[in-house]
PDB file of N, CA and C in Angstrom:
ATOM      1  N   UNK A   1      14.573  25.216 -23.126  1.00  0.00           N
ATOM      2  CA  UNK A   1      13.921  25.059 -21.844  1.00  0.00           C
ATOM      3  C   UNK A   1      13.233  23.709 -21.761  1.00  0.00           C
ATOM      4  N   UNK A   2      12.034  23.614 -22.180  1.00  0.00           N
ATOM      5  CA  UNK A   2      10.934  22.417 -21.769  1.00  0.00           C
ATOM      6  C   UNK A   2      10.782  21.882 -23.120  1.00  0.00           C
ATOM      7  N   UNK A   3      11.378  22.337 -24.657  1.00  0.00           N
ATOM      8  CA  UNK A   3      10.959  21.664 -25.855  1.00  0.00           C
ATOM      9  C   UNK A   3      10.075  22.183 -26.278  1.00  0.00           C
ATOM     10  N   UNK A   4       9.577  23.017 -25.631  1.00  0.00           N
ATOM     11  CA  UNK A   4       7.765  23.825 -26.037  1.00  0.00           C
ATOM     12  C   UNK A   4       8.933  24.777 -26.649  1.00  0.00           C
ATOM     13  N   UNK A   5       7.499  25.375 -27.627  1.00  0.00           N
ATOM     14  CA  UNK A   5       7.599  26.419 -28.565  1.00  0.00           C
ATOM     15  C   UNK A   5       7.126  27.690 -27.677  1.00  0.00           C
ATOM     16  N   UNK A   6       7.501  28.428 -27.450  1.00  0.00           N
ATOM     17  CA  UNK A   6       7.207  29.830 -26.752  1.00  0.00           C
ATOM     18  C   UNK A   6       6.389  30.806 -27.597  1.00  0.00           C
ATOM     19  N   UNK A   7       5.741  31.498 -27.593  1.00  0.00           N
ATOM     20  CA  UNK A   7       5.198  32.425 -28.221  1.00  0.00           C
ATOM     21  C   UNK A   7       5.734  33.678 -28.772  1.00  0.00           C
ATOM     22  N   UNK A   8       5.867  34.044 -30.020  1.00  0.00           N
ATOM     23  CA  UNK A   8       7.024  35.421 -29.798  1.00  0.00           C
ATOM     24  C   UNK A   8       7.103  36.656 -28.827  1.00  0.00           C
ATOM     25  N   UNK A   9       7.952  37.163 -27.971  1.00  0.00           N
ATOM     26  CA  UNK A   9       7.538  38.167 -27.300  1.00  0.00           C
ATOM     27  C   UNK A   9       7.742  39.631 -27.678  1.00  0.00           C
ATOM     28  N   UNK A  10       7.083  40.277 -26.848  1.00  0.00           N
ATOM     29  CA  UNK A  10       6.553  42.062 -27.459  1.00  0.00           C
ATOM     30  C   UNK A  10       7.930  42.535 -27.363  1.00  0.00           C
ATOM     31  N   UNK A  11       9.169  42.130 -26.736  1.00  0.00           N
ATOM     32  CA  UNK A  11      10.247  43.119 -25.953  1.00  0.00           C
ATOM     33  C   UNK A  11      11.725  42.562 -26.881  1.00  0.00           C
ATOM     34  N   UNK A  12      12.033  43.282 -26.745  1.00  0.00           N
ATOM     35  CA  UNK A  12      13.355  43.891 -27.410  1.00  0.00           C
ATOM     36  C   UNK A  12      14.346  44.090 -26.652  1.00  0.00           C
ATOM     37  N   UNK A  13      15.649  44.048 -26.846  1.00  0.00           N
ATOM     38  CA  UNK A  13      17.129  44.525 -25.991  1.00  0.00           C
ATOM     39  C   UNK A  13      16.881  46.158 -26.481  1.00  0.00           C
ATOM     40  N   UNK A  14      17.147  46.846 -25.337  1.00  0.00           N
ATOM     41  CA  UNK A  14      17.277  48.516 -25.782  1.00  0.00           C
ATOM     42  C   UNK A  14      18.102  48.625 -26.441  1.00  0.00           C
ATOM     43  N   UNK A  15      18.411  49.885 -27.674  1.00  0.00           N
ATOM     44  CA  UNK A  15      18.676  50.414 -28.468  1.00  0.00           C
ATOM     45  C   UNK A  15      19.681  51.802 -27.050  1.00  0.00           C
ATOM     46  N   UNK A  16      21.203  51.398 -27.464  1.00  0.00           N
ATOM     47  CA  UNK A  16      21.911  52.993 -27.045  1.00  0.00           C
ATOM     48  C   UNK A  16      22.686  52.313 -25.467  1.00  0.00           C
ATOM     49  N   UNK A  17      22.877  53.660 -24.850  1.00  0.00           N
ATOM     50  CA  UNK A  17      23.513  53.298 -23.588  1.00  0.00           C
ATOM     51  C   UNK A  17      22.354  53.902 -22.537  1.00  0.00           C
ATOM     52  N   UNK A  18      22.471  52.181 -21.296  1.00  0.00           N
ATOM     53  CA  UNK A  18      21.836  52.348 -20.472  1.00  0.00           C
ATOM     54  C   UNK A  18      21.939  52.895 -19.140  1.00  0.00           C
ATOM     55  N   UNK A  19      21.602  53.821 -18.546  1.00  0.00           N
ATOM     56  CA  UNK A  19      21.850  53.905 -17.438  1.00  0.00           C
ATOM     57  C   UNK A  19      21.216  54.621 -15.973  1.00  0.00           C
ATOM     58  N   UNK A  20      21.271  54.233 -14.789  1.00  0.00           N
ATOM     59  CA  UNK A  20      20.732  54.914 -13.775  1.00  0.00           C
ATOM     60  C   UNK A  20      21.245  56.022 -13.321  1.00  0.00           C
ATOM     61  N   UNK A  21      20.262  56.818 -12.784  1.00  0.00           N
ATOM     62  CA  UNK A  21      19.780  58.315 -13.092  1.00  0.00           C
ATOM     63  C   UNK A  21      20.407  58.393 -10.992  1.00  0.00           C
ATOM     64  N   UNK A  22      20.198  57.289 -10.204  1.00  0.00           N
ATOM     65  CA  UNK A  22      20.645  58.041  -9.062  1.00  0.00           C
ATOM     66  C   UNK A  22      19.875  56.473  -8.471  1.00  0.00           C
ATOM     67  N   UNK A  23      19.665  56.689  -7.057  1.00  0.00           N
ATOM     68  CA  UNK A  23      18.744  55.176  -6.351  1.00  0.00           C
ATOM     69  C   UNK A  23      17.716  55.117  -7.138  1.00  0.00           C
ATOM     70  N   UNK A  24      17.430  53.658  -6.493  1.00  0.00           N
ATOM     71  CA  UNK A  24      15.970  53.135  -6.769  1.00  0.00           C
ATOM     72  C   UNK A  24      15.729  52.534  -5.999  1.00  0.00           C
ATOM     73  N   UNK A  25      14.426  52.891  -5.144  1.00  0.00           N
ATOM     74  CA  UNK A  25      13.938  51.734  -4.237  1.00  0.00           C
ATOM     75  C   UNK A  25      13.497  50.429  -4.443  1.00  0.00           C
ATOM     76  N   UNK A  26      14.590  49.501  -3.599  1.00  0.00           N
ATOM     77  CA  UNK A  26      14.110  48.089  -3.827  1.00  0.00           C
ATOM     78  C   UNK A  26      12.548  47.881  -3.995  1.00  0.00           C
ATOM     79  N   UNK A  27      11.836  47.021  -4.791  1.00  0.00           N
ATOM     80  CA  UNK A  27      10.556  46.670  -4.428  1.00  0.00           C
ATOM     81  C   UNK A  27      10.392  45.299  -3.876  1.00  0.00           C
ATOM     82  N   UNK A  28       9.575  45.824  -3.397  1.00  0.00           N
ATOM     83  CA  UNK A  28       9.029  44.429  -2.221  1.00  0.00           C
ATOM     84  C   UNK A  28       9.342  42.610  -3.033  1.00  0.00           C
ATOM     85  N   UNK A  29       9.522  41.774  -2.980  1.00  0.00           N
ATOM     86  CA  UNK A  29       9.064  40.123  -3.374  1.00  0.00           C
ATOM     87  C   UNK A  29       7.599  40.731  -3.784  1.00  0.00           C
ATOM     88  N   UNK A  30       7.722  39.811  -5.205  1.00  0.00           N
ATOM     89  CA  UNK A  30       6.342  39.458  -5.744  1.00  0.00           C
ATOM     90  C   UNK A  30       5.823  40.352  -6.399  1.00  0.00           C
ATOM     91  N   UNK A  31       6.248  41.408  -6.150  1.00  0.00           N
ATOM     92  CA  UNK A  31       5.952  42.914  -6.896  1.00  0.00           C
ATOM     93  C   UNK A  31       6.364  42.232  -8.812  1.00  0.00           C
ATOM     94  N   UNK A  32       7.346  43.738  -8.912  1.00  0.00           N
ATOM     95  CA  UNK A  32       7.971  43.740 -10.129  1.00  0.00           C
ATOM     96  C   UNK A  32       8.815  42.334 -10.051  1.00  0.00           C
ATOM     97  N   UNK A  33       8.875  42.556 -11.685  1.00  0.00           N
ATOM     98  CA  UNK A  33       9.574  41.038 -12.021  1.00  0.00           C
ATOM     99  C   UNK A  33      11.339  40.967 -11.592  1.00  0.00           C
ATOM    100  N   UNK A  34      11.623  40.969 -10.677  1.00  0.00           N
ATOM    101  CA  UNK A  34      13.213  41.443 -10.291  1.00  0.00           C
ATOM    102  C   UNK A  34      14.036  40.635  -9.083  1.00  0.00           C
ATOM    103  N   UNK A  35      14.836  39.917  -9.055  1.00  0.00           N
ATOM    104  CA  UNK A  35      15.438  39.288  -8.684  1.00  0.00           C
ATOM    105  C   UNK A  35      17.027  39.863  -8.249  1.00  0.00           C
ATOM    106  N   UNK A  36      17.567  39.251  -7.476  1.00  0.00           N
ATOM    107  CA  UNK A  36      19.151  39.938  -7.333  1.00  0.00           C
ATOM    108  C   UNK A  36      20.117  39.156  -8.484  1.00  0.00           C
ATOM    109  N   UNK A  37      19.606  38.087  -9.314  1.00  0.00           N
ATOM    110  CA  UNK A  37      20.477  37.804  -9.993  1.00  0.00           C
ATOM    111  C   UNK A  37      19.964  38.094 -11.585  1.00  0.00           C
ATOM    112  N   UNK A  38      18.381  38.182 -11.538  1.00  0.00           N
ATOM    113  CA  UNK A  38      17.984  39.178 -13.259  1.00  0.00           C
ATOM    114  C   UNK A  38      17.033  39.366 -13.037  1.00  0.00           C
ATOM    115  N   UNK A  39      16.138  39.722 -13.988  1.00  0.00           N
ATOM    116  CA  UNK A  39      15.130  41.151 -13.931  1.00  0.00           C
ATOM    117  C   UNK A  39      15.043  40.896 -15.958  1.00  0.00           C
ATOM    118  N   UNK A  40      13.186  41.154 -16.095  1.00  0.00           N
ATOM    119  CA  UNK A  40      12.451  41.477 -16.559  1.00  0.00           C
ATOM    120  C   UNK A  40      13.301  42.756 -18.076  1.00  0.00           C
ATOM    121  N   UNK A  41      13.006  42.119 -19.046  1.00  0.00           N
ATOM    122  CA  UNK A  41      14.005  42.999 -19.987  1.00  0.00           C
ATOM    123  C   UNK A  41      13.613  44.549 -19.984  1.00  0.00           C
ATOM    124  N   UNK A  42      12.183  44.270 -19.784  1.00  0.00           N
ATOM    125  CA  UNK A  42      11.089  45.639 -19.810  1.00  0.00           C
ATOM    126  C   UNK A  42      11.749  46.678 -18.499  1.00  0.00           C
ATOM    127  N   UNK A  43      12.517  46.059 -17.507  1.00  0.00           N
ATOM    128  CA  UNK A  43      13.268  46.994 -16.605  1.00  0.00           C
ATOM    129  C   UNK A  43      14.761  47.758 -16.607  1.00  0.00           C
ATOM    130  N   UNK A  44      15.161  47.212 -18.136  1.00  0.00           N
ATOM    131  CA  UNK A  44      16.598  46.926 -18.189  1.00  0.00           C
ATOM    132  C   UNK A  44      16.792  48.958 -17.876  1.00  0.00           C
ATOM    133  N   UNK A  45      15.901  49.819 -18.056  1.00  0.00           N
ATOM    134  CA  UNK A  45      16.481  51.244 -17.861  1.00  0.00           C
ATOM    135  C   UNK A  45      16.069  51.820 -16.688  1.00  0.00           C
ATOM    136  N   UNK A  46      15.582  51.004 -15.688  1.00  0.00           N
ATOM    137  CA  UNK A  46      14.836  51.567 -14.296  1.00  0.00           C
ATOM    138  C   UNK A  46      15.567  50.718 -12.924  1.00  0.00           C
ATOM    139  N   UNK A  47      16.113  49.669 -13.344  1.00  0.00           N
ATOM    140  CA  UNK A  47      16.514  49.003 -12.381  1.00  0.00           C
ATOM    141  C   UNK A  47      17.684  48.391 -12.694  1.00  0.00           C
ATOM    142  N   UNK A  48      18.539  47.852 -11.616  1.00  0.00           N
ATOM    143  CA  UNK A  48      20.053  47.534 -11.957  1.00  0.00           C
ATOM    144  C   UNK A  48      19.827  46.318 -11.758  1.00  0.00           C
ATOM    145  N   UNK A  49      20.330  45.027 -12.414  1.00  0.00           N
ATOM    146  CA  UNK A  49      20.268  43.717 -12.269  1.00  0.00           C
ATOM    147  C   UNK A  49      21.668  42.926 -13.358  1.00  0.00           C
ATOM    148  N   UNK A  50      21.870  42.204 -12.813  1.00  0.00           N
ATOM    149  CA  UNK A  50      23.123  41.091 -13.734  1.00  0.00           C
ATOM    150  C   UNK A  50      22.990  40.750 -14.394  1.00  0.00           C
ATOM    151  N   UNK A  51      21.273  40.059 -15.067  1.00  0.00           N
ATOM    152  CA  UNK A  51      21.467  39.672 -16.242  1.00  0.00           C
ATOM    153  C   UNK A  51      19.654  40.637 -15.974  1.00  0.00           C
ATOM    154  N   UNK A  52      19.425  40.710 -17.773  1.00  0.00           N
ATOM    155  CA  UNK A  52      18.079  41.121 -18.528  1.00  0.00           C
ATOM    156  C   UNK A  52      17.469  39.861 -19.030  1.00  0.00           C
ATOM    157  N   UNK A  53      16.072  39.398 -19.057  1.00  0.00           N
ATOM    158  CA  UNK A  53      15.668  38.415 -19.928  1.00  0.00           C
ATOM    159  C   UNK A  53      14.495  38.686 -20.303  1.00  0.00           C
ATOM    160  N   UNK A  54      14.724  38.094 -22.132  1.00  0.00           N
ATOM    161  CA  UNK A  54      13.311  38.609 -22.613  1.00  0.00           C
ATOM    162  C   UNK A  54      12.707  37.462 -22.703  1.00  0.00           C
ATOM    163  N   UNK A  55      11.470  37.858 -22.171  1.00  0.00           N
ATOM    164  CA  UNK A  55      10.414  36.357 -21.289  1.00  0.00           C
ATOM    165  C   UNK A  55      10.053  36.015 -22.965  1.00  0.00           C
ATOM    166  N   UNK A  56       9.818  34.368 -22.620  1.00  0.00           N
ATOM    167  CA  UNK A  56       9.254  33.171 -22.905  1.00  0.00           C
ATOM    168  C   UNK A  56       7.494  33.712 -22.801  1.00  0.00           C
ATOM    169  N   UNK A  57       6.445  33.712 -24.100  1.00  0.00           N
ATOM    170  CA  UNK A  57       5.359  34.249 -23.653  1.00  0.00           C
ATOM    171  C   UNK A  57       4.414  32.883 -23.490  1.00  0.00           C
ATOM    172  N   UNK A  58       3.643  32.278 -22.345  1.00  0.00           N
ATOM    173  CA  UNK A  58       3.013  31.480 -21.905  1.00  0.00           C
ATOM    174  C   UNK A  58       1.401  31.724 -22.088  1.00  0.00           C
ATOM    175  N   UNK A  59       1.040  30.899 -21.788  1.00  0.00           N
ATOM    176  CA  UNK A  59      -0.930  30.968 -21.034  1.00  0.00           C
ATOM    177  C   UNK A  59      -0.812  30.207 -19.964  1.00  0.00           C
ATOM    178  N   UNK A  60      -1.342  31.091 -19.122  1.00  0.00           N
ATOM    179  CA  UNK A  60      -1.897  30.201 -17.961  1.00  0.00           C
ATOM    180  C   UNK A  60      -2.969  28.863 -18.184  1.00  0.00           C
ATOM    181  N   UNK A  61      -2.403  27.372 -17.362  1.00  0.00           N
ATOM    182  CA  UNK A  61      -3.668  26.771 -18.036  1.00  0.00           C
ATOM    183  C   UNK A  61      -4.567  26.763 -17.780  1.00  0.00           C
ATOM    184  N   UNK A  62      -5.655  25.967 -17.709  1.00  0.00           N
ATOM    185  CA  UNK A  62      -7.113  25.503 -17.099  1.00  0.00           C
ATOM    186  C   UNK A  62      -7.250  25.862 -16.128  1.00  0.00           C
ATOM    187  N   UNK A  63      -6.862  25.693 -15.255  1.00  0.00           N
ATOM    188  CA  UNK A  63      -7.169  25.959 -13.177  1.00  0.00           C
ATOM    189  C   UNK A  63      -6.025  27.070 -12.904  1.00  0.00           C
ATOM    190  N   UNK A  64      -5.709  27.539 -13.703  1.00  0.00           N
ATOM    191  CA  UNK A  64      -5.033  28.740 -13.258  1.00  0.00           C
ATOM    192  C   UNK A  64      -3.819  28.216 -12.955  1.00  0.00           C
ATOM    193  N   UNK A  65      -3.036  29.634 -12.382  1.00  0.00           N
ATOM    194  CA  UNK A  65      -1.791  29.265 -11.490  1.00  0.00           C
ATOM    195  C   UNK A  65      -1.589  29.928 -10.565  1.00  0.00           C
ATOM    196  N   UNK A  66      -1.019  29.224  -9.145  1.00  0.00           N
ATOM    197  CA  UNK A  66      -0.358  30.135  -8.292  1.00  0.00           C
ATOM    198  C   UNK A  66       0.782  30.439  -8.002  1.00  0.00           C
ATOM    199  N   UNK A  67       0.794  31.819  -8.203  1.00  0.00           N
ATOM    200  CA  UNK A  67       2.264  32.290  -7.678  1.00  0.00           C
ATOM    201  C   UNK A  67       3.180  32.653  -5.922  1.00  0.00           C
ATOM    202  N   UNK A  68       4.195  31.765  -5.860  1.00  0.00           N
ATOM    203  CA  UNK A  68       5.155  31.657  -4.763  1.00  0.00           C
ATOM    204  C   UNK A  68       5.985  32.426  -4.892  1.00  0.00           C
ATOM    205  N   UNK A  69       6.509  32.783  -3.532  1.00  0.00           N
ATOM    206  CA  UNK A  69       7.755  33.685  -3.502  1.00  0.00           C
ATOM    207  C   UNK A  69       8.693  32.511  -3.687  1.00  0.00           C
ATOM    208  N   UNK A  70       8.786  31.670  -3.379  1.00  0.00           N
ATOM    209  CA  UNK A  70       9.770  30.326  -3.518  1.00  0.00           C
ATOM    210  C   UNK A  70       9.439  29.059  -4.046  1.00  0.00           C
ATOM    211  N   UNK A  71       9.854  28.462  -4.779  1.00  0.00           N
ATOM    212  CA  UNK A  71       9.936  27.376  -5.825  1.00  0.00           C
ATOM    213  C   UNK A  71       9.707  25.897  -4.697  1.00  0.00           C
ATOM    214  N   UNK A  72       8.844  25.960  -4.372  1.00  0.00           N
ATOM    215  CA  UNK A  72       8.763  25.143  -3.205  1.00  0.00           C
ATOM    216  C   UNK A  72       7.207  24.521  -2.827  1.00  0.00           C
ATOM    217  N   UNK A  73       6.741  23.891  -2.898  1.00  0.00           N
ATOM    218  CA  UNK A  73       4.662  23.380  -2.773  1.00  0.00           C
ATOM    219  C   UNK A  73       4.327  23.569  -1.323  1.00  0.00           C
ATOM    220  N   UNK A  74       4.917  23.921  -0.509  1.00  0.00           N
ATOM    221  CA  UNK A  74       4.615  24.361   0.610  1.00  0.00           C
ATOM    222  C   UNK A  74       4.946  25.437   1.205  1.00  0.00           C
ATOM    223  N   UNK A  75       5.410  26.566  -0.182  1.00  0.00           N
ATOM    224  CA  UNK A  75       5.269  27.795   0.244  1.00  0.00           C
ATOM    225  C   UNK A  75       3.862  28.148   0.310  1.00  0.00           C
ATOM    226  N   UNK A  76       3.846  29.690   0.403  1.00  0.00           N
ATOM    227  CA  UNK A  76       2.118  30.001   0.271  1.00  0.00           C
ATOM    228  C   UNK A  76       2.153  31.156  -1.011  1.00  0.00           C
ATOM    229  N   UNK A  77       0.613  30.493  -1.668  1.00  0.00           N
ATOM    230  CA  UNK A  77       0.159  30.967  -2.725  1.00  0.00           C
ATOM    231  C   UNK A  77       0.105  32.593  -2.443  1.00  0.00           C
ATOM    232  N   UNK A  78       0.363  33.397  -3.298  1.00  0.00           N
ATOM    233  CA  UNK A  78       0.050  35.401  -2.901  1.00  0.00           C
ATOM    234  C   UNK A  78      -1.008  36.007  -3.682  1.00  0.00           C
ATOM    235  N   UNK A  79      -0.613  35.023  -4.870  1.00  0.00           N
ATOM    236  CA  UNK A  79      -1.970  35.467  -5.954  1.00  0.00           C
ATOM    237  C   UNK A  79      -1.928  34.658  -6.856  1.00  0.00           C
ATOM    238  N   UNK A  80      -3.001  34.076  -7.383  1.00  0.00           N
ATOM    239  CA  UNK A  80      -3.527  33.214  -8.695  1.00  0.00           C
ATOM    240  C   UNK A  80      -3.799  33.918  -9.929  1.00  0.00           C
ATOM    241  N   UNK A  81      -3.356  33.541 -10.726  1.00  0.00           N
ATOM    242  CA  UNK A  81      -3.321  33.467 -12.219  1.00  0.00           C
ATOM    243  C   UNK A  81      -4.417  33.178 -12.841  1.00  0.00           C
ATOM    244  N   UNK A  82      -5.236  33.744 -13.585  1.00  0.00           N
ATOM    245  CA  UNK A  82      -6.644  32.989 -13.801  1.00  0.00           C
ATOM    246  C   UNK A  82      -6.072  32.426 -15.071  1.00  0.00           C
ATOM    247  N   UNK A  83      -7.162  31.528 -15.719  1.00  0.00           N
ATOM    248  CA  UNK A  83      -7.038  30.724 -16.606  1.00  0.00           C
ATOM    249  C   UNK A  83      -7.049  31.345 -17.939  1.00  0.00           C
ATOM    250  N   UNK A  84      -5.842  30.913 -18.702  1.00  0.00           N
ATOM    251  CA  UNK A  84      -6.093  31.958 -19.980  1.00  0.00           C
ATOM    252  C   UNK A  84      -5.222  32.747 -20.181  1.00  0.00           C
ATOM    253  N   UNK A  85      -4.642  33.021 -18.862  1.00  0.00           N
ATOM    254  CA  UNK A  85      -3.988  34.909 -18.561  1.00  0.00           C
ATOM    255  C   UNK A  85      -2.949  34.834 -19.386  1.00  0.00           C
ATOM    256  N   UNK A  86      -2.040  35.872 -19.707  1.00  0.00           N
ATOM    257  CA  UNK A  86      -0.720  35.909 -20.237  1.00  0.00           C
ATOM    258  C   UNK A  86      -0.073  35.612 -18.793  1.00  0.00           C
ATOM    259  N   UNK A  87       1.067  34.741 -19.394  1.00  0.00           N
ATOM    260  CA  UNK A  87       2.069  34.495 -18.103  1.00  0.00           C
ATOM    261  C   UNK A  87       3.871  34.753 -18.796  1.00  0.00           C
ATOM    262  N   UNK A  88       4.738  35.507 -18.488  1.00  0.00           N
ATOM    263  CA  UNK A  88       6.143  36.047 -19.126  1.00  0.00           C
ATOM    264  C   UNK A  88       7.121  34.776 -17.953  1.00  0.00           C
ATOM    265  N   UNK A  89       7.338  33.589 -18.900  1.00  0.00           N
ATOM    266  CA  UNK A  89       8.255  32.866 -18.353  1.00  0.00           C
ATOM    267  C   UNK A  89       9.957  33.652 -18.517  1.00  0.00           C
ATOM    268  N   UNK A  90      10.471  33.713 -17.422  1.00  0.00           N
ATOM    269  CA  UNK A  90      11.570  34.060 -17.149  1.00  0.00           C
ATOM    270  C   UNK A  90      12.751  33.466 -16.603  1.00  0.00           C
ATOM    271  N   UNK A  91      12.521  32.528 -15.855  1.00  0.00           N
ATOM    272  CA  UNK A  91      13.285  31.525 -15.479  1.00  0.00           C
ATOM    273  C   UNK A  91      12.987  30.075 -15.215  1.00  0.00           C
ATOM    274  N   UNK A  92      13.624  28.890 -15.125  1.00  0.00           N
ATOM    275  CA  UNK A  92      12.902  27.282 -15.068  1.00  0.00           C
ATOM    276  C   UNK A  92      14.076  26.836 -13.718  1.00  0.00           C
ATOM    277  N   UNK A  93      13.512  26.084 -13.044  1.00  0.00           N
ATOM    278  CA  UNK A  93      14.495  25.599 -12.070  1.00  0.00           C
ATOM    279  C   UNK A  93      13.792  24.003 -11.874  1.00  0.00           C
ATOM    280  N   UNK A  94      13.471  23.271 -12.741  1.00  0.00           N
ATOM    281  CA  UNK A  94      13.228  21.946 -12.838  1.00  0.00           C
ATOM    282  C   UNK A  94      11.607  21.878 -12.690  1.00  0.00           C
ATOM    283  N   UNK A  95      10.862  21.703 -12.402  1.00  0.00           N
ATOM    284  CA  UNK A  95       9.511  21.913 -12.358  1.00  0.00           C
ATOM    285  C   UNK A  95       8.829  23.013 -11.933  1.00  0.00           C
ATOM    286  N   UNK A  96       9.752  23.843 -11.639  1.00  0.00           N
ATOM    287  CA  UNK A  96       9.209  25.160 -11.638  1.00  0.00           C
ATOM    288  C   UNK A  96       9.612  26.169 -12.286  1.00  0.00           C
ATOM    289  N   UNK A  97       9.126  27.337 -12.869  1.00  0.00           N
ATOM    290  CA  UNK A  97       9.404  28.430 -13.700  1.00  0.00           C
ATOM    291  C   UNK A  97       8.674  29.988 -12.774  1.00  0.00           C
ATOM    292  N   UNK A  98       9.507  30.942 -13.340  1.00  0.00           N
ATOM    293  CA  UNK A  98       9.274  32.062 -12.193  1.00  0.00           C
ATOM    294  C   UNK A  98       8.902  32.749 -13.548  1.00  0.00           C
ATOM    295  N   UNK A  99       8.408  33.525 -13.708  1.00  0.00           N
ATOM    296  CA  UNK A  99       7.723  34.864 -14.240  1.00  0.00           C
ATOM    297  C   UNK A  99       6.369  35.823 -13.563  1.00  0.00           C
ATOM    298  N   UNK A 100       5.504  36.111 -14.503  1.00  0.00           N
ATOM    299  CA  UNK A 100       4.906  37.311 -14.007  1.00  0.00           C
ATOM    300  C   UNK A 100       3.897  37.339 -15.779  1.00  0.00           C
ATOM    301  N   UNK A 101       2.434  38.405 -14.951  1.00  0.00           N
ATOM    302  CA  UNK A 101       1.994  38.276 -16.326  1.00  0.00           C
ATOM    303  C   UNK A 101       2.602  39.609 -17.190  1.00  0.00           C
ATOM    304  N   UNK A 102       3.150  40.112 -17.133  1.00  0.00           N
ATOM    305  CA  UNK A 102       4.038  41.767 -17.520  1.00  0.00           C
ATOM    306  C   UNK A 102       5.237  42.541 -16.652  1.00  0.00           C
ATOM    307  N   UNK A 103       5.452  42.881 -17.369  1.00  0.00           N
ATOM    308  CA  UNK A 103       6.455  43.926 -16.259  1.00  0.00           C
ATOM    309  C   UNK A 103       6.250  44.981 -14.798  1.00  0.00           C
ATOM    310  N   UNK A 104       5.334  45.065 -15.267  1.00  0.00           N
ATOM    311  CA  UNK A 104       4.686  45.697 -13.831  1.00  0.00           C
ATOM    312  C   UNK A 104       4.154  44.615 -12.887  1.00  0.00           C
ATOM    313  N   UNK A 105       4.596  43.314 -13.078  1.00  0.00           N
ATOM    314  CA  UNK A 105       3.804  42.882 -11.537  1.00  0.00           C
ATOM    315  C   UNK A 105       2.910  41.894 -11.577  1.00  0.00           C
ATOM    316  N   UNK A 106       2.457  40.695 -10.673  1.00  0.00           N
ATOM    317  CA  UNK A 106       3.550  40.394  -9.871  1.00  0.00           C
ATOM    318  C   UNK A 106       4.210  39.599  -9.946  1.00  0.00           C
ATOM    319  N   UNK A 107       5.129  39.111  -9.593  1.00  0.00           N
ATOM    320  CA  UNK A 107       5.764  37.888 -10.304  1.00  0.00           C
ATOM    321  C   UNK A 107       6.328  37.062  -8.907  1.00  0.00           C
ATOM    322  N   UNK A 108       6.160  35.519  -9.521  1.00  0.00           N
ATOM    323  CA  UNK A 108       6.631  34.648  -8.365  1.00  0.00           C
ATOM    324  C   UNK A 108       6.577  33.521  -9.085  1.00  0.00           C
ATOM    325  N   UNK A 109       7.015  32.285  -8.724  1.00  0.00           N
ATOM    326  CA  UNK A 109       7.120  31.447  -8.912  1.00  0.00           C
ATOM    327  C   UNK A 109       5.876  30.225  -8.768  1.00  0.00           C
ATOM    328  N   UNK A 110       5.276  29.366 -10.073  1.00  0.00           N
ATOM    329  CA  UNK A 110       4.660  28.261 -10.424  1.00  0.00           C
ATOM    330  C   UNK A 110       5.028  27.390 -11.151  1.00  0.00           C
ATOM    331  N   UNK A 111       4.493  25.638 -10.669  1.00  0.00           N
ATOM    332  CA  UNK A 111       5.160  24.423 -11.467  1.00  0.00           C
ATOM    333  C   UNK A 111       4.575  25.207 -12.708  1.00  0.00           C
ATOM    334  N   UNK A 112       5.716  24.549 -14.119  1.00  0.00           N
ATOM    335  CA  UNK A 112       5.443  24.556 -15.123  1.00  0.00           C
ATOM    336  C   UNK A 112       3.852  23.320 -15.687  1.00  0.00           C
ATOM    337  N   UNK A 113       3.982  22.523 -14.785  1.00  0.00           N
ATOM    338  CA  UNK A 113       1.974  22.457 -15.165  1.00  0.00           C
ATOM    339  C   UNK A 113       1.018  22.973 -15.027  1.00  0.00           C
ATOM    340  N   UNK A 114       1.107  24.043 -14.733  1.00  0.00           N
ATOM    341  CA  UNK A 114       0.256  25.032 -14.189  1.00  0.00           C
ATOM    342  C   UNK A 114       0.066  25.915 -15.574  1.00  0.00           C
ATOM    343  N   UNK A 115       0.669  25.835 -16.483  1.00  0.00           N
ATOM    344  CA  UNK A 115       0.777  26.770 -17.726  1.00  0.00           C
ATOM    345  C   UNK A 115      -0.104  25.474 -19.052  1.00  0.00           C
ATOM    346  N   UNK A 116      -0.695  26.473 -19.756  1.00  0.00           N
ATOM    347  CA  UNK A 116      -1.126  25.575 -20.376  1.00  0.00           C
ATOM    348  C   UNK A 116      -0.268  25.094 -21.861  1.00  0.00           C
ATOM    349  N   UNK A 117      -0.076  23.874 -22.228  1.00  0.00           N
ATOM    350  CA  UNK A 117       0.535  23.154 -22.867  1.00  0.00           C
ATOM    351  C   UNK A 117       1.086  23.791 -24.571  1.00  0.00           C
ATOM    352  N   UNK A 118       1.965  24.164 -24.877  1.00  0.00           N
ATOM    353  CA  UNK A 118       2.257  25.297 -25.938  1.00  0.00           C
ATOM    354  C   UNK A 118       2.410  24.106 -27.457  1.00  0.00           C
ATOM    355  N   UNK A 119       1.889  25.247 -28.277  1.00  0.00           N
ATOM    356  CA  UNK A 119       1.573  24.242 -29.960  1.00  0.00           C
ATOM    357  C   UNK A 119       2.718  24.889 -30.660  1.00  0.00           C
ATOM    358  N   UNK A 120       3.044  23.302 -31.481  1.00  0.00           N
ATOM    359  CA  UNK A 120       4.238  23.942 -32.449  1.00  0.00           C
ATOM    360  C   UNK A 120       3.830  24.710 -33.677  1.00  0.00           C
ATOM    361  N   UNK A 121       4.767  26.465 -33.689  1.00  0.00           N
ATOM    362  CA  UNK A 121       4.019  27.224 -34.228  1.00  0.00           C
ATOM    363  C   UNK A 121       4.315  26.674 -35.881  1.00  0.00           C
TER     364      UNK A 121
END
């Protein structure tokens, strides 16, 4: 990704065969960590998605971060990240990276300066 060292993360590929039980209601943008093209590894048995990824574990930096529904500085902020927080990088699209601080929520998109600067472990 960025050359940074990531932190190890808590999550694992499931163990066995996966599968859905019947629907699932879409959740809203910004909610759960879920996208139409991947989704949060922690969902891989609740929700259907193309690819699984097991997040990149971050800190939020100094001034926090805000999260966008779109990778864009003139979207609008939905909720801030306080400083410190756990942040689950999941995807990078050039100065920006989309995750969430867990699997439950919420997740959107902030520049990767917004995270604070990772040490080689």
């Amino acid at each position: 990704m960025s050359g940074a060292t990531p932190m190890d993360s808590d999550y694992a590929v499931p163990q066995g065969v996966l599968g859905l039980k019947g629907p699932v209601e879409r959740p809203a943008p910004g909610t759960l960590p879920l996208r139409g093209d991947l989704a949060h590894m922690a969902l891989a048995g609740t929700h259907l998605s193309a690819h699984y990824v097991i997040p990149h574990i971050h800190t939020v930096g100094e001034a926090g971060a805000g999260l966008r529904l779109t990778p864009r500085a003139d979207a609008e902020v939905f909720v801030t990240l306080p400083a410190g927080s756990r942040f689950e990088l999941l995807d990078v699209a050039g100065e920006w990276v989309w995750g969430c601080p867990g699997p439950q929520g919420p997740s959107g998109w902030c520049r990767m300066g917004e995270l604070a600067p990772q040490t080689a472990a």
